[in-house]
Protein backbone atom coordinates (compact mmCIF):
# COMPACT_ATOMS: atom_id res chain seq x y z
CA UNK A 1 0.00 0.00 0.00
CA UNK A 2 2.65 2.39 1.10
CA UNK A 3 4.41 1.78 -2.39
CA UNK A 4 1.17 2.44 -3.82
CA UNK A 5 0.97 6.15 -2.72
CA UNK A 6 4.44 6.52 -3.59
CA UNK A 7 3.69 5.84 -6.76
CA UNK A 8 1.06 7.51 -7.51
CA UNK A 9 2.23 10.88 -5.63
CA UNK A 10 5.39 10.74 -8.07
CA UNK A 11 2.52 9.93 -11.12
CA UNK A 12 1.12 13.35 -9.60
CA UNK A 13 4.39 14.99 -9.81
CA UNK A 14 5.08 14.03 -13.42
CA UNK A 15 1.23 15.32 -14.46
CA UNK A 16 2.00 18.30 -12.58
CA UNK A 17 5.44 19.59 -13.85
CA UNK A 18 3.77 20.50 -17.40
CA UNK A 19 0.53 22.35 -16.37
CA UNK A 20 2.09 24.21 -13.55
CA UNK A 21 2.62 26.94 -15.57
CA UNK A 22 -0.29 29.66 -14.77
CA UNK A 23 -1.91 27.04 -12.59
CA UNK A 24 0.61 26.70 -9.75
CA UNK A 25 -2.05 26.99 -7.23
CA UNK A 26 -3.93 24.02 -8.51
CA UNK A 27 -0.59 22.01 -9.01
CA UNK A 28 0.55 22.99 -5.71
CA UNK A 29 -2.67 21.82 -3.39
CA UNK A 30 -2.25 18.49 -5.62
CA UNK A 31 0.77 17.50 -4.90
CA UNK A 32 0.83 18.40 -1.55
CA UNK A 33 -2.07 16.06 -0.58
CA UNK A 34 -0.94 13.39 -2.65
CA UNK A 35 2.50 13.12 -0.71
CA UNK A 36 1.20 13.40 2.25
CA UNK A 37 -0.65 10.60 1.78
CA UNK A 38 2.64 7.92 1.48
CA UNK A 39 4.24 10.11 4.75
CA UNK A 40 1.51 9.88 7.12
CA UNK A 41 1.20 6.06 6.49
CA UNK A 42 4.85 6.12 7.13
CA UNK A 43 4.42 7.83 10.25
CA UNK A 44 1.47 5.54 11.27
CA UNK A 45 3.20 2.67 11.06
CA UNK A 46 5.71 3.98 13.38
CA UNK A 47 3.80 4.89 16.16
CA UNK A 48 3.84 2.26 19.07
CA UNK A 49 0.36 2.56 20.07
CA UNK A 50 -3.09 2.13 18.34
CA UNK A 51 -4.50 5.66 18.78
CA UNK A 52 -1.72 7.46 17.05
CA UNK A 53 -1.64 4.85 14.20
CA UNK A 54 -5.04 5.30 13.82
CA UNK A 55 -4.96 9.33 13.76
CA UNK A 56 -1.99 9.10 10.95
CA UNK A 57 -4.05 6.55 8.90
CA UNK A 58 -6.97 8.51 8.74
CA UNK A 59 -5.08 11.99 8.05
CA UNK A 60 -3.10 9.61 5.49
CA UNK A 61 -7.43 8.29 4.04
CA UNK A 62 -8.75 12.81 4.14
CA UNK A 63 -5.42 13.42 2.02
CA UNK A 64 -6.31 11.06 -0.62
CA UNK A 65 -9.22 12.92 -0.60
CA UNK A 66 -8.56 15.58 -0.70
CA UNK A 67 -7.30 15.58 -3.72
CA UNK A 68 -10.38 14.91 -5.64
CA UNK A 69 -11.67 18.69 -5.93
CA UNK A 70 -8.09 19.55 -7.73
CA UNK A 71 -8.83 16.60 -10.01
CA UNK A 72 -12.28 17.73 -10.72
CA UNK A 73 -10.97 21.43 -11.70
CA UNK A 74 -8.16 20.22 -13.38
CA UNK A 75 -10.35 17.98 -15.64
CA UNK A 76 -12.68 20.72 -16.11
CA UNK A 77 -10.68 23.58 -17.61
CA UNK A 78 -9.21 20.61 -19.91
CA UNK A 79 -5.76 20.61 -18.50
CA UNK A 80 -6.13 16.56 -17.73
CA UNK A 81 -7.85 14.34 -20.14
CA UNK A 82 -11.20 12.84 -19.35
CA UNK A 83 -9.27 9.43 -19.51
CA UNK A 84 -6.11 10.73 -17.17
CA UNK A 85 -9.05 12.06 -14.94
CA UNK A 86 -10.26 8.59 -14.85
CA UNK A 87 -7.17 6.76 -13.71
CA UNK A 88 -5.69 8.72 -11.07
CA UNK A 89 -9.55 8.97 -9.47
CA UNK A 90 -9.84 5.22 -9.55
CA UNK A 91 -5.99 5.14 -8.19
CA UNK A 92 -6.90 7.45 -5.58
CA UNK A 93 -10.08 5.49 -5.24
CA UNK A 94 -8.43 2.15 -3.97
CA UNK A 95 -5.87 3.94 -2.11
CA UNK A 96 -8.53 5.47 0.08
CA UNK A 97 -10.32 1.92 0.69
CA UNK A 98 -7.03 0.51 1.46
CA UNK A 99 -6.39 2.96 4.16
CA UNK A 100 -10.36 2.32 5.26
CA UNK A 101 -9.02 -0.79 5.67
CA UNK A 102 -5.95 -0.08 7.73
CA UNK A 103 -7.74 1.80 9.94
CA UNK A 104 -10.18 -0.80 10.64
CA UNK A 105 -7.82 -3.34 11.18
CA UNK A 106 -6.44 -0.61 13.57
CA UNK A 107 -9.45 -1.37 15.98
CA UNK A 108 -9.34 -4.44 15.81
């Protein structure tokens, strides 16, 4: 999972670099999110006791979703395709339900 995020917040990085121009503050509250995803799961799994690996996993779940809004603009002044659009939401999509999961198994 954690080399999940990775991956797609370096995908993110890549599909940033060429719109960033006149857009930075869409690129920027992007990318931010979508890194922040991979470090708070790496800071969840380092905490020692359930309640702060729970807190990190579920900032880790709001920052994948937080990223959907940027999508949606980005999609709708045409600066993704309809089809890029598509993958990284279904990406994010399973990365979110992964860390559902994780924080689930959290409690138990």
């Amino acid at each position: 999972m954690y080399k999940r995020a990775v991956g797609w917040a370096e995908g993110i990085e890549s599909l940033c670099d060429p719109i960033s121009s006149g857009n930075r503050h869409l690129t920027d509250q992007l990318q931010r999110p979508a890194l922040s995803i991979s470090l708070n799961m790496a800071e969840g799994s380092g905490r020692w006791h359930k309640r702060g690996k729970k807190h990190f996993y579920l900032i880790a779940r709001g920052s994948a979703y937080e990223c959907v809004p940027v999508l949606d603009l980005l999609n709708r002044r045409k600066l993704i395709s309809d089809l890029v659009y598509g993958d990284l939401g279904n990406e994010m999509d399973i990365i979110a339900r992964m860390m559902t999961k994780r924080v689930q198994s959290v409690d138990m």
